[in-house]
C-alpha atoms as a PDB file:
ATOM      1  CA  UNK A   1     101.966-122.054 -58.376  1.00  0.00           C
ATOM      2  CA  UNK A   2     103.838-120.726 -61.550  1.00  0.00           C
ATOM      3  CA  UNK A   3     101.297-122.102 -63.520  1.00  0.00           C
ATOM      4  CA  UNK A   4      98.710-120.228 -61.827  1.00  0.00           C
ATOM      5  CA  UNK A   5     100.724-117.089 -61.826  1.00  0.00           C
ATOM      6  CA  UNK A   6     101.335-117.303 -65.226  1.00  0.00           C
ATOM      7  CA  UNK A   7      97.260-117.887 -65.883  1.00  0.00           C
ATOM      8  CA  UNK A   8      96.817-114.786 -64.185  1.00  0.00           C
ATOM      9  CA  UNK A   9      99.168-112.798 -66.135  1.00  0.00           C
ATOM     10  CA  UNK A  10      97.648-113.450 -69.840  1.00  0.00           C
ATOM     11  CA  UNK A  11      94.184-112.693 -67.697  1.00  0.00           C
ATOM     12  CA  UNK A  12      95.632-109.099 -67.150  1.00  0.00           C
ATOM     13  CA  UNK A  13      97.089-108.500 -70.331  1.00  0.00           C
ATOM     14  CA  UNK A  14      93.749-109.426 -72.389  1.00  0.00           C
ATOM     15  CA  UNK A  15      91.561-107.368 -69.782  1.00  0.00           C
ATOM     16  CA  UNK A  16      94.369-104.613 -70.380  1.00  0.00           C
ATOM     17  CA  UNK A  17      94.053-105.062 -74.218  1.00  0.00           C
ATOM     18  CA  UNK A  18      90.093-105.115 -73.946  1.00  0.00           C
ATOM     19  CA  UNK A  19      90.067-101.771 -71.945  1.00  0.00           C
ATOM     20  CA  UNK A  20      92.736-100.580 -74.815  1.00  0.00           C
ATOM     21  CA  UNK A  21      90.202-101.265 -77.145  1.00  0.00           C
ATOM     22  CA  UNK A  22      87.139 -99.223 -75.410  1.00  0.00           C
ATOM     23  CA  UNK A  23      89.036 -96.276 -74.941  1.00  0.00           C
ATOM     24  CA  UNK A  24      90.347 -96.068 -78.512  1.00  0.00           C
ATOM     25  CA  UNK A  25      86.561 -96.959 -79.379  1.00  0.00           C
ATOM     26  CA  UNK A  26      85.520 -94.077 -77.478  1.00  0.00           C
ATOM     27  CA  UNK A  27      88.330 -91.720 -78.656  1.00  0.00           C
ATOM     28  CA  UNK A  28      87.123 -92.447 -82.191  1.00  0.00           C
ATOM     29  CA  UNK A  29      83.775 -91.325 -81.702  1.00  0.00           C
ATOM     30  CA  UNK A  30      84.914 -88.318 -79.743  1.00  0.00           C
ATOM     31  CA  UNK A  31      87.047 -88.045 -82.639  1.00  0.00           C
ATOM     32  CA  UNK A  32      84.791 -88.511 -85.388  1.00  0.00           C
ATOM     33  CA  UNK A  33      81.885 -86.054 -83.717  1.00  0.00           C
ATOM     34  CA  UNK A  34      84.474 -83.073 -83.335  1.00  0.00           C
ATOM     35  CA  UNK A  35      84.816 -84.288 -87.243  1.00  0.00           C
ATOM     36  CA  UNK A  36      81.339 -83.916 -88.188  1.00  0.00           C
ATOM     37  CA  UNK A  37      81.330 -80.736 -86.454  1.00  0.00           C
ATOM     38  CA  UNK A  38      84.273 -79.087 -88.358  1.00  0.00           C
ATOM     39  CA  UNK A  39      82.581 -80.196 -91.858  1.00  0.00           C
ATOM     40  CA  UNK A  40      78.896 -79.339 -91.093  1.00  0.00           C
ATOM     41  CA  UNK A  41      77.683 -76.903 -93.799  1.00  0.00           C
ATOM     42  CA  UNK A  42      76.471 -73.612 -92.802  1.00  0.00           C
ATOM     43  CA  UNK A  43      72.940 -74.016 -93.982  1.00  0.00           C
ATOM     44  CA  UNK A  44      72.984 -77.577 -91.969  1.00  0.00           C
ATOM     45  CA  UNK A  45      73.684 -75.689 -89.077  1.00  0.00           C
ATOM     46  CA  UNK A  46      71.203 -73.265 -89.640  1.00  0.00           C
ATOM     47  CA  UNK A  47      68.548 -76.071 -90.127  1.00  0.00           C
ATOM     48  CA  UNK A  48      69.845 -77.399 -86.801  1.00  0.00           C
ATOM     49  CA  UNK A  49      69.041 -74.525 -85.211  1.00  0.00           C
ATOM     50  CA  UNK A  50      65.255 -73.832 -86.440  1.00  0.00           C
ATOM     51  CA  UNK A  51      64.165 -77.323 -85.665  1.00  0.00           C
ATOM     52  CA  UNK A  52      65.703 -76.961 -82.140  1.00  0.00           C
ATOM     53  CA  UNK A  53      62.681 -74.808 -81.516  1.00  0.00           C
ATOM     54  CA  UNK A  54      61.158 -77.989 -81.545  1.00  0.00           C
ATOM     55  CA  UNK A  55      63.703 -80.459 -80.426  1.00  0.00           C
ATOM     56  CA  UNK A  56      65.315 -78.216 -77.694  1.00  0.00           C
ATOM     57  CA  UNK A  57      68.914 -79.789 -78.936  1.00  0.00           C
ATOM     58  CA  UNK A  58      71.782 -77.435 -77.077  1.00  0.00           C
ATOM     59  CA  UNK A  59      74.041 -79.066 -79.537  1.00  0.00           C
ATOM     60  CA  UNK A  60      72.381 -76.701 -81.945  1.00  0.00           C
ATOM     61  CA  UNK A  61      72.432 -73.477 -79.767  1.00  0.00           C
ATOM     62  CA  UNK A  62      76.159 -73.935 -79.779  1.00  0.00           C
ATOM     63  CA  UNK A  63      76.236 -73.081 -83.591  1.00  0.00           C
ATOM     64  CA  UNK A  64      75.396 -69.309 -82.383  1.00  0.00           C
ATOM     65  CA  UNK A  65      77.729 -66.992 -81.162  1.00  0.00           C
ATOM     66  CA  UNK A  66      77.045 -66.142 -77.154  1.00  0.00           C
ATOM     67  CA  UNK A  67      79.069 -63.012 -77.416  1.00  0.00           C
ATOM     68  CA  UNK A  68      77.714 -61.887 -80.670  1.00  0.00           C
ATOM     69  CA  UNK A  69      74.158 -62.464 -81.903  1.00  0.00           C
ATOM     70  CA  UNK A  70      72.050 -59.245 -83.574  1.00  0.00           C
ATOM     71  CA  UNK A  71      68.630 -59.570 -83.942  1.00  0.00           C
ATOM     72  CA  UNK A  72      66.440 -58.132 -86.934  1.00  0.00           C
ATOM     73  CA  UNK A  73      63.516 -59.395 -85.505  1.00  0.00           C
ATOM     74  CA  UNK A  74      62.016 -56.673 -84.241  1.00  0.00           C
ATOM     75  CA  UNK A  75      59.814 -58.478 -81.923  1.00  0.00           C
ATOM     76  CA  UNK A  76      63.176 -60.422 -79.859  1.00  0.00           C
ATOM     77  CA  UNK A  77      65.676 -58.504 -77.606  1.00  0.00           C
ATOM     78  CA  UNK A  78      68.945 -58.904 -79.107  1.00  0.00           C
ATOM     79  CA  UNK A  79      71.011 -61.458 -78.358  1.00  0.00           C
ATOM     80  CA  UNK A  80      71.209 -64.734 -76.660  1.00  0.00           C
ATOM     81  CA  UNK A  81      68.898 -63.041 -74.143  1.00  0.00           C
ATOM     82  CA  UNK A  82      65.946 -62.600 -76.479  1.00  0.00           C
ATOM     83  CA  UNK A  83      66.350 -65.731 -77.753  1.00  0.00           C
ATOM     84  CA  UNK A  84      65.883 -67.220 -74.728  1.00  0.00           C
ATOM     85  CA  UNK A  85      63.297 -65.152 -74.097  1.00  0.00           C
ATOM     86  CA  UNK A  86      60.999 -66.132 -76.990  1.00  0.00           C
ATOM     87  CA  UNK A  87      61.502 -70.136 -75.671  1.00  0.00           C
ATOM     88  CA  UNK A  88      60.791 -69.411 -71.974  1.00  0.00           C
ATOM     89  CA  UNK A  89      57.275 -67.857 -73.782  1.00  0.00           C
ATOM     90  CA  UNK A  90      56.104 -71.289 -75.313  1.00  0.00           C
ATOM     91  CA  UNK A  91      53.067 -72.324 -75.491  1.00  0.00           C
ATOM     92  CA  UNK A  92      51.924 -75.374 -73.450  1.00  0.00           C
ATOM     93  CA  UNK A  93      52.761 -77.619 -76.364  1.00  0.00           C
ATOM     94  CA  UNK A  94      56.052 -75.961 -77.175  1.00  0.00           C
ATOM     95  CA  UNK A  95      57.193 -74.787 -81.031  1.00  0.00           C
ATOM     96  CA  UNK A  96      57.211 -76.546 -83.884  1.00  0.00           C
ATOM     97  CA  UNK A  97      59.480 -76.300 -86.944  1.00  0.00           C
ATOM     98  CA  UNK A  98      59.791 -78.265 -90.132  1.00  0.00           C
ATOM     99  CA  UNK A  99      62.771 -76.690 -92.488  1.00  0.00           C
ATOM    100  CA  UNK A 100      61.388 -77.354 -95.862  1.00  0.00           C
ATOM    101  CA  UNK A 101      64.087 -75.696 -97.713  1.00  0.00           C
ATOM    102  CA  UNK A 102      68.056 -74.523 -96.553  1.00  0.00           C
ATOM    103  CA  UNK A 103      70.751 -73.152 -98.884  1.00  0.00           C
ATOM    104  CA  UNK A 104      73.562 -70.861 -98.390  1.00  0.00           C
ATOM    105  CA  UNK A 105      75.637 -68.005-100.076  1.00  0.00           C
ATOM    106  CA  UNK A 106      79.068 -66.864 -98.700  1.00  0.00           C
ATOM    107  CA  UNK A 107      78.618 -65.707 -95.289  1.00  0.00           C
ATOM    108  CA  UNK A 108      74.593 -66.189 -95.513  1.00  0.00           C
ATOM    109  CA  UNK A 109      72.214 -68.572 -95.852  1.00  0.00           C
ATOM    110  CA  UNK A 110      68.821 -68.786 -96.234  1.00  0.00           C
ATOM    111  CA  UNK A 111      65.758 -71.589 -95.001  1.00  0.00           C
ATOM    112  CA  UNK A 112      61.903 -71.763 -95.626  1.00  0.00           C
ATOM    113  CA  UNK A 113      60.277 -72.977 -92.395  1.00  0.00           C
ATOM    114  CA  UNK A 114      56.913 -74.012 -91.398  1.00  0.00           C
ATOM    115  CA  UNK A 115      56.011 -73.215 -87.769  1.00  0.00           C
ATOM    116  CA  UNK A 116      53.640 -73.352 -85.105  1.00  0.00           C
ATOM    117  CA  UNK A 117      55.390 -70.549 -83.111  1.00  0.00           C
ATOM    118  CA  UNK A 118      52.793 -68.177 -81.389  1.00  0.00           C
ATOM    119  CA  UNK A 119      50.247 -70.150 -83.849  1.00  0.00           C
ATOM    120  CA  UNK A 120      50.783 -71.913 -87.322  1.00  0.00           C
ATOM    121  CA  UNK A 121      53.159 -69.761 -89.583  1.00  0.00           C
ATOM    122  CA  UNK A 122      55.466 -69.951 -92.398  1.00  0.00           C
ATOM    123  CA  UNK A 123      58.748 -68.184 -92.368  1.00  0.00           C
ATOM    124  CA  UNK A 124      62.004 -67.155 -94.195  1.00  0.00           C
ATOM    125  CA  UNK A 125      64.823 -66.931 -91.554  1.00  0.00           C
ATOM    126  CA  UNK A 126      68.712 -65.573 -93.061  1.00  0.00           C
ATOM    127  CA  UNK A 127      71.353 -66.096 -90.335  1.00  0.00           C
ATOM    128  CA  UNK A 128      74.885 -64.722 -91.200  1.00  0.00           C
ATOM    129  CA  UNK A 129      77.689 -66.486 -89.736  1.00  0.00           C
ATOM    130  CA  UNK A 130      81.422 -65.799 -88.743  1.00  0.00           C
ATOM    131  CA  UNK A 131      84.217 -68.589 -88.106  1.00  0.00           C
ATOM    132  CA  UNK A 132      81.657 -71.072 -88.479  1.00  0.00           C
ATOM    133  CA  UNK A 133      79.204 -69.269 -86.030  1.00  0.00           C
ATOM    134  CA  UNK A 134      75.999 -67.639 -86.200  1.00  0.00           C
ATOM    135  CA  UNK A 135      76.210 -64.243 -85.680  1.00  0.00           C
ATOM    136  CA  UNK A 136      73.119 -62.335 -86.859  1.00  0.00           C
ATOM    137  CA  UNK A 137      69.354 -62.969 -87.526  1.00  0.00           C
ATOM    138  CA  UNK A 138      66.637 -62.142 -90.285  1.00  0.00           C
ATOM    139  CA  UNK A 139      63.220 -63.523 -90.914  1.00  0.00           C
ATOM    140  CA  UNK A 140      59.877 -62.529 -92.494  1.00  0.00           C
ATOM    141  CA  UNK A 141      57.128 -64.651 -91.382  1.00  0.00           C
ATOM    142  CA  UNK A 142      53.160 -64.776 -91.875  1.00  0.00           C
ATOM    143  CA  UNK A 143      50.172 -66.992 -90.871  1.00  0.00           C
ATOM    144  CA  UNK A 144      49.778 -70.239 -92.816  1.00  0.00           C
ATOM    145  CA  UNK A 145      46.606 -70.040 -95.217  1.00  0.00           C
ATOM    146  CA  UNK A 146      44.745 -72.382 -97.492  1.00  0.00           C
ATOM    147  CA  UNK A 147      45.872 -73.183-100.639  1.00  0.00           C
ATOM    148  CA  UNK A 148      45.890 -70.937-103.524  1.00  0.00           C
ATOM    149  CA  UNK A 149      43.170 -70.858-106.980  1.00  0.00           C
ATOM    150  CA  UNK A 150      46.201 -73.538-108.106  1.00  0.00           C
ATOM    151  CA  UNK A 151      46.041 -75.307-105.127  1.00  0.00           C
ATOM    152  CA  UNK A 152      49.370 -74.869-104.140  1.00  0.00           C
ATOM    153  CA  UNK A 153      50.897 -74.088-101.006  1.00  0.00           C
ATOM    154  CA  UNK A 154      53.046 -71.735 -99.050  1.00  0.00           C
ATOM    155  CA  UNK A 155      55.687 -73.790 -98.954  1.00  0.00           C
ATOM    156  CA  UNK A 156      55.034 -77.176-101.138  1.00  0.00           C
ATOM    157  CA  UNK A 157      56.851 -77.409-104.531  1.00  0.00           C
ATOM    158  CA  UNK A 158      60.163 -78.721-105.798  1.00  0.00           C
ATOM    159  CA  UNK A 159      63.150 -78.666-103.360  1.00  0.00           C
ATOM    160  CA  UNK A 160      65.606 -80.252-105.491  1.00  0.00           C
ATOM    161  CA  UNK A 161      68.681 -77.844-105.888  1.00  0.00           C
ATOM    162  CA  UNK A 162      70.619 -78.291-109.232  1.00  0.00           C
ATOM    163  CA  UNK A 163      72.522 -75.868-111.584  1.00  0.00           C
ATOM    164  CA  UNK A 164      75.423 -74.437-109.083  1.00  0.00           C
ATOM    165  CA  UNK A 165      77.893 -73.218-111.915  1.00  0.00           C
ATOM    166  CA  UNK A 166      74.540 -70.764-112.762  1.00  0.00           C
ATOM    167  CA  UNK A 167      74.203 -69.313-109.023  1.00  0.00           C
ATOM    168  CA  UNK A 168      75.485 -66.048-110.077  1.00  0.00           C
ATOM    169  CA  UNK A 169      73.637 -65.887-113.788  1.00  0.00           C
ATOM    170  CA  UNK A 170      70.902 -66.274-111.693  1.00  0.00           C
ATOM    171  CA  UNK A 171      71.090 -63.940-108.692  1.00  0.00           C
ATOM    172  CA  UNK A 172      71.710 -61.339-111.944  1.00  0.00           C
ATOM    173  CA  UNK A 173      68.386 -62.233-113.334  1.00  0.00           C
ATOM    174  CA  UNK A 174      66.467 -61.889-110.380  1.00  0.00           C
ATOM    175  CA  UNK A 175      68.364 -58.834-109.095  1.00  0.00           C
ATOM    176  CA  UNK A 176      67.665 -56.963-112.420  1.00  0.00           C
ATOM    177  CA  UNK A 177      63.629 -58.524-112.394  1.00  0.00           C
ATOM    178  CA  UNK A 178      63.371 -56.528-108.628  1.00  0.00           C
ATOM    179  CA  UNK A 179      64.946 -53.158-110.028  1.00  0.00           C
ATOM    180  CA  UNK A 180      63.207 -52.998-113.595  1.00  0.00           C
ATOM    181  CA  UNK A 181      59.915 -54.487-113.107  1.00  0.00           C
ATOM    182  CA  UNK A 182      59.080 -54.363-109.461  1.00  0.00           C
ATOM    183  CA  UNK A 183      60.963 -51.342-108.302  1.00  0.00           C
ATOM    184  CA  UNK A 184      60.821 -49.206-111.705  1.00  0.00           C
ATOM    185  CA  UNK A 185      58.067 -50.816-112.607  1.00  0.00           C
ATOM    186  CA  UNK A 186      58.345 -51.499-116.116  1.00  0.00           C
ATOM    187  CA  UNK A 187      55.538 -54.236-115.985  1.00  0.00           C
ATOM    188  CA  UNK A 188      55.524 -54.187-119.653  1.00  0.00           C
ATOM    189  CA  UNK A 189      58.939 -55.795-119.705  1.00  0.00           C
ATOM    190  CA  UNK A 190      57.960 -58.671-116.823  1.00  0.00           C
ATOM    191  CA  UNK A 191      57.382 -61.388-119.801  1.00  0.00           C
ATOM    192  CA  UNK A 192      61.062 -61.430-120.984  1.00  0.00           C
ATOM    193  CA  UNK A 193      61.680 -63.081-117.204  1.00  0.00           C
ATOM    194  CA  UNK A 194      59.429 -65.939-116.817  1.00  0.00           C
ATOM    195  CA  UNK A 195      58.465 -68.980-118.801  1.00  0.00           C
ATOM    196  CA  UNK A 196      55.379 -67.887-119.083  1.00  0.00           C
ATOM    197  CA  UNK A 197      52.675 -70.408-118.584  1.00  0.00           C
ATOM    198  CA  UNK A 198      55.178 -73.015-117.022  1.00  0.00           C
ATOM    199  CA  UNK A 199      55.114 -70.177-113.474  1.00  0.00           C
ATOM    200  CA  UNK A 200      54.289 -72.178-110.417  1.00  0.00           C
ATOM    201  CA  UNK A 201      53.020 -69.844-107.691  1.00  0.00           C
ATOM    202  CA  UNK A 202      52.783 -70.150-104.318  1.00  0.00           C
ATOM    203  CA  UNK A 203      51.335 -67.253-103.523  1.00  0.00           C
ATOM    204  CA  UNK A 204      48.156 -67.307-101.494  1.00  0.00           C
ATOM    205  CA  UNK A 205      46.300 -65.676-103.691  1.00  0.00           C
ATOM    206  CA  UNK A 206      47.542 -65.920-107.065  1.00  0.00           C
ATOM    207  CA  UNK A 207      47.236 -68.782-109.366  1.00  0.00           C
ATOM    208  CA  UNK A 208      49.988 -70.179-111.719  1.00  0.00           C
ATOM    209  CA  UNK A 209      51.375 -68.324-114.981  1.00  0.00           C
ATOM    210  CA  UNK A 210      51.310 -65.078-115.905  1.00  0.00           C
ATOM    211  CA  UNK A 211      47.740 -65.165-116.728  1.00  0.00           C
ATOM    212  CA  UNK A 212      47.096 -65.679-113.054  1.00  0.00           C
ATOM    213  CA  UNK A 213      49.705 -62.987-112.229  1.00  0.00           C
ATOM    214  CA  UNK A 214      47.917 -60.311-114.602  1.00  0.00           C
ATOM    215  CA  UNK A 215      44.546 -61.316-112.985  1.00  0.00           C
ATOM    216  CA  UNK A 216      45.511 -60.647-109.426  1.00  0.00           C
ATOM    217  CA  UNK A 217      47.024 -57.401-110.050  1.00  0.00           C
ATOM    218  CA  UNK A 218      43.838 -56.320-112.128  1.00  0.00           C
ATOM    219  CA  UNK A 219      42.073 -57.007-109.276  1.00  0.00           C
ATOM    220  CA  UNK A 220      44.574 -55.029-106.452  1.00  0.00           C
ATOM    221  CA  UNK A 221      44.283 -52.130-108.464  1.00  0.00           C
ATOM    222  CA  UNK A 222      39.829 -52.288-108.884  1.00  0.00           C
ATOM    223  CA  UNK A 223      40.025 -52.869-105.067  1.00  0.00           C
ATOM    224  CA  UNK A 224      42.500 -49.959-104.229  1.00  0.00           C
ATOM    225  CA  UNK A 225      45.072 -52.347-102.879  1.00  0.00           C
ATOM    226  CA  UNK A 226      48.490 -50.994-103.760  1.00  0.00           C
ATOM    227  CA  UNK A 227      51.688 -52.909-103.970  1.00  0.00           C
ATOM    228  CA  UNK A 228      54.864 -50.875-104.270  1.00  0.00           C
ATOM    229  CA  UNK A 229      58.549 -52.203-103.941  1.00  0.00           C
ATOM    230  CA  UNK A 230      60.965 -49.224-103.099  1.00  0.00           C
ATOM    231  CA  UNK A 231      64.349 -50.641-102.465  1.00  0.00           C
ATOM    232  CA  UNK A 232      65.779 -53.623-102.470  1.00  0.00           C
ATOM    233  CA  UNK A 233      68.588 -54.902-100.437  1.00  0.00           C
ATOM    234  CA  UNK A 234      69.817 -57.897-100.850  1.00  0.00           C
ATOM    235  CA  UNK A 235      69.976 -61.482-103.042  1.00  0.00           C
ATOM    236  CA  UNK A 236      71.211 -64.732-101.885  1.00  0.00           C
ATOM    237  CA  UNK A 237      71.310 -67.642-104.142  1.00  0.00           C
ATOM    238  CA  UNK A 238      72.169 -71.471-104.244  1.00  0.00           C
ATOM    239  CA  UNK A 239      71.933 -72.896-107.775  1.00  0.00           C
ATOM    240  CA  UNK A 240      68.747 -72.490-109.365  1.00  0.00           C
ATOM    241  CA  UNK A 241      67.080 -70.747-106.128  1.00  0.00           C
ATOM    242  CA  UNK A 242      67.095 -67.321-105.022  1.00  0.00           C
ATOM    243  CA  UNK A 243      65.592 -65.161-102.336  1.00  0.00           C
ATOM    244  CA  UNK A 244      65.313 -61.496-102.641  1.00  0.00           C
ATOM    245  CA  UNK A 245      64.580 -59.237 -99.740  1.00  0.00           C
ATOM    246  CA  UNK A 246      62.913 -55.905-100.560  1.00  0.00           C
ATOM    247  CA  UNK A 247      61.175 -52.907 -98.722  1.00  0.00           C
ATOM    248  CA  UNK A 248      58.398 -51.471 -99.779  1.00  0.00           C
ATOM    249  CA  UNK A 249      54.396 -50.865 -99.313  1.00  0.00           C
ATOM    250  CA  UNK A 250      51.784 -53.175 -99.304  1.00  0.00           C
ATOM    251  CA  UNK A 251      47.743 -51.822 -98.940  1.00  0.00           C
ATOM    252  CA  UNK A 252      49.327 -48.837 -97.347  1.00  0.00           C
ATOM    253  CA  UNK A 253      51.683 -50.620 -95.021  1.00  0.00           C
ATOM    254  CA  UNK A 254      55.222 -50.063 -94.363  1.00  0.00           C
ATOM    255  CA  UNK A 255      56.061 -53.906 -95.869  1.00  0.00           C
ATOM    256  CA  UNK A 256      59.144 -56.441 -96.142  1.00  0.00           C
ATOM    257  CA  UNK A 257      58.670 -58.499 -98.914  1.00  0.00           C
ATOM    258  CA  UNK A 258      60.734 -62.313 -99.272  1.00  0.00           C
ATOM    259  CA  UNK A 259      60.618 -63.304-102.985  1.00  0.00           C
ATOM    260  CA  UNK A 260      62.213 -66.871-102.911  1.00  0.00           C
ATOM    261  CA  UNK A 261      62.262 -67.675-107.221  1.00  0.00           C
ATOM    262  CA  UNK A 262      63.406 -70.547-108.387  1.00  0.00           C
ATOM    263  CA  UNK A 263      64.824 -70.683-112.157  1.00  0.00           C
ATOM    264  CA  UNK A 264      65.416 -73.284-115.182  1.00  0.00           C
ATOM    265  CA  UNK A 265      67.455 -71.965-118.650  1.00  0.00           C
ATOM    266  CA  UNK A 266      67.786 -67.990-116.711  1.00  0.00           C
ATOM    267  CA  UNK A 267      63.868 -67.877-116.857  1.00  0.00           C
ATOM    268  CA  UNK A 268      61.907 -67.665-113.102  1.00  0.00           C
ATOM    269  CA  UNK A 269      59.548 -70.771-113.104  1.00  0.00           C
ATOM    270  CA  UNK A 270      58.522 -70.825-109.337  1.00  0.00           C
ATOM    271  CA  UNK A 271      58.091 -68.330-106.751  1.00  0.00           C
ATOM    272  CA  UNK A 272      57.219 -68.435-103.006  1.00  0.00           C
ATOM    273  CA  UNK A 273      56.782 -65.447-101.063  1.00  0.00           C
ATOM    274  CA  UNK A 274      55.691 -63.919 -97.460  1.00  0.00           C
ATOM    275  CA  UNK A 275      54.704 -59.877 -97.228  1.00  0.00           C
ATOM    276  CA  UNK A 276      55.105 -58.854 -93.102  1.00  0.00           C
ATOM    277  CA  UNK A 277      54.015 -55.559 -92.174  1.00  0.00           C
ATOM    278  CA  UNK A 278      56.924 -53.351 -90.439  1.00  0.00           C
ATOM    279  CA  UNK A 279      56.632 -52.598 -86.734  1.00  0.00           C
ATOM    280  CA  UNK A 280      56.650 -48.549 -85.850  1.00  0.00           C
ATOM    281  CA  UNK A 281      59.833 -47.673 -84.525  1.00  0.00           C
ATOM    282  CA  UNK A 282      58.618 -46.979 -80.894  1.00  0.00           C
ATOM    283  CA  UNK A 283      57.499 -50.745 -80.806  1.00  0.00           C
ATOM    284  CA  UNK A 284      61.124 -52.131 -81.762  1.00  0.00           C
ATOM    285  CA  UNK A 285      62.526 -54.280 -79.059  1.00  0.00           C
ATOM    286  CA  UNK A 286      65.894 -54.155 -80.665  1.00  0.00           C
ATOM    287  CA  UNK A 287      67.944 -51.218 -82.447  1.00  0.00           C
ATOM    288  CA  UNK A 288      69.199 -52.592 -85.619  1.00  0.00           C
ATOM    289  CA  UNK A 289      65.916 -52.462 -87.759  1.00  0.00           C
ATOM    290  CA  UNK A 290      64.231 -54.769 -90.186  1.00  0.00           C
ATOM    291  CA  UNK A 291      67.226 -54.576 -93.068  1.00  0.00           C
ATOM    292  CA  UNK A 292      69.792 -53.432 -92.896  1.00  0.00           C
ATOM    293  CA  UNK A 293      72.003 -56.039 -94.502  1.00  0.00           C
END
């Protein structure tokens, strides 16, 4: 009898250790999730969120803040509310969203997205955040087109982020490229910002270099198409990218223009960009306007 008392008494203490062992196991990955949460970068977390257009991950929704979300899309109700708004809309097939590019700056950051959202589209979305959380929305998007004379694009192109130390050298170069030759327009100056020939464009309609630059405006200006950049109100960079968001007109359209450069040595060697025509006021389904920054 002691014997068998004393075989089921080292049975109890390994089933004891072996349920130790699961629970510490399954502390440790509670553990090391809240972990992953705490260090997940800002523009990871935007990411996250896009493709849960697609996904329909709630882990993602929790990197917005319920009690505070504004909305610069002028076509979404602010808040959580118009967000879930937009989803309940889907399509049969649902959304889709591939994040082809996501960097931050401070408080911001900033992610090039191809959609099929309402149809195919390609879009730049901004999201600020606060304490970790997402607390406000921007985006410009357009219809996806064929590629361009170079046979590039909307959103193809490098994606390889490098030069960090030169974020702010080149936020400068870009910011003062906007003022003096787009906004001022001192054309005649453009040259001393690009490296020339070695311009990748992704513009729909332009091909690469400046030669293919020059050509497209020649041709605005024979067909009456104006292009005029007012203001502009804000640059975020990462490195050797960086977006620029401007208002202005485009063909006689109130216009928000996205100019996403990227740069090598402080000269602009690639550029992306989407032009979306600006709601009238009366057709806002949200207050805080298209900027505003």
């Amino acid at each position: 009898m002691k014997r068998i008392s004393t075989i089921i008494s080292i049975m109890l203490v390994v089933a004891s250790c072996g349920n130790a062992q699961k629970e510490s196991k399954t502390q440790e990955k509670e553990e090391n999730s809240m972990e992953t949460q705490k260090i997940l970068s800002n523009k990871a977390k935007a990411a996250a969120v896009l493709t849960s257009l697609e996904t329909g991950d709630q882990t993602a929704i929790g990197y917005i803040n319920p009690q505070k979300y504004i909305q610069h899309n002028l076509t979404v109700a602010d808040g959580l509310e118009g967000f879930g708004a937009v989803m309940q809309n889907a399509s049969e097939g649902g959304f889709k969203a591939k994040v082809v590019r996501s960097f931050e700056d401070g408080d911001y950051t900033f992610s090039h997205t191809i959609y099929d959202f309402f149809g195919p589209k390609v879009g730049f979305d901004i999201f600020r955040f606060e304490d970790g959380k997402i607390v406000e929305h921007w985006d410009n998007l357009a219809v996806l087109t064929p590629p361009n004379p170079s046979n590039r694009t909307q959103t193809d192109g490098s994606t390889e982020l490098s030069d960090i130390n030169k974020t702010e050298d080149n936020k400068a170069v870009v910011t003062d490229f906007i003022n003096t030759v787009l906004v001022q327009g001192g054309f005649d100056k453009m040259a001393n910002y690009f490296d020339r020939e070695n311009y990748l464009q992704h513009n729909s309609m332009i091909a690469d270099g400046l030669s293919g630059l020059g050509t497209a405006l020649e041709e605005m200006a024979k067909n009456g198409v104006t292009m005029v950049y007012e203001k502009n109100h804000i640059v975020l960079g990462e490195g050797n990218f960086v977006l620029a968001v401007s208002e202005g007109q485009f063909g006689g359209e109130h216009t928000s223009f996205y100019d996403l450069f990227r740069l090598e040595n402080g000269k602009i060697v690639e550029h992306w960009d989407i032009f979306e025509a600006i709601l009238p006021e009366a057709e806002h389904k949200n207050t805080y306007g298209k900027f505003n920054f």
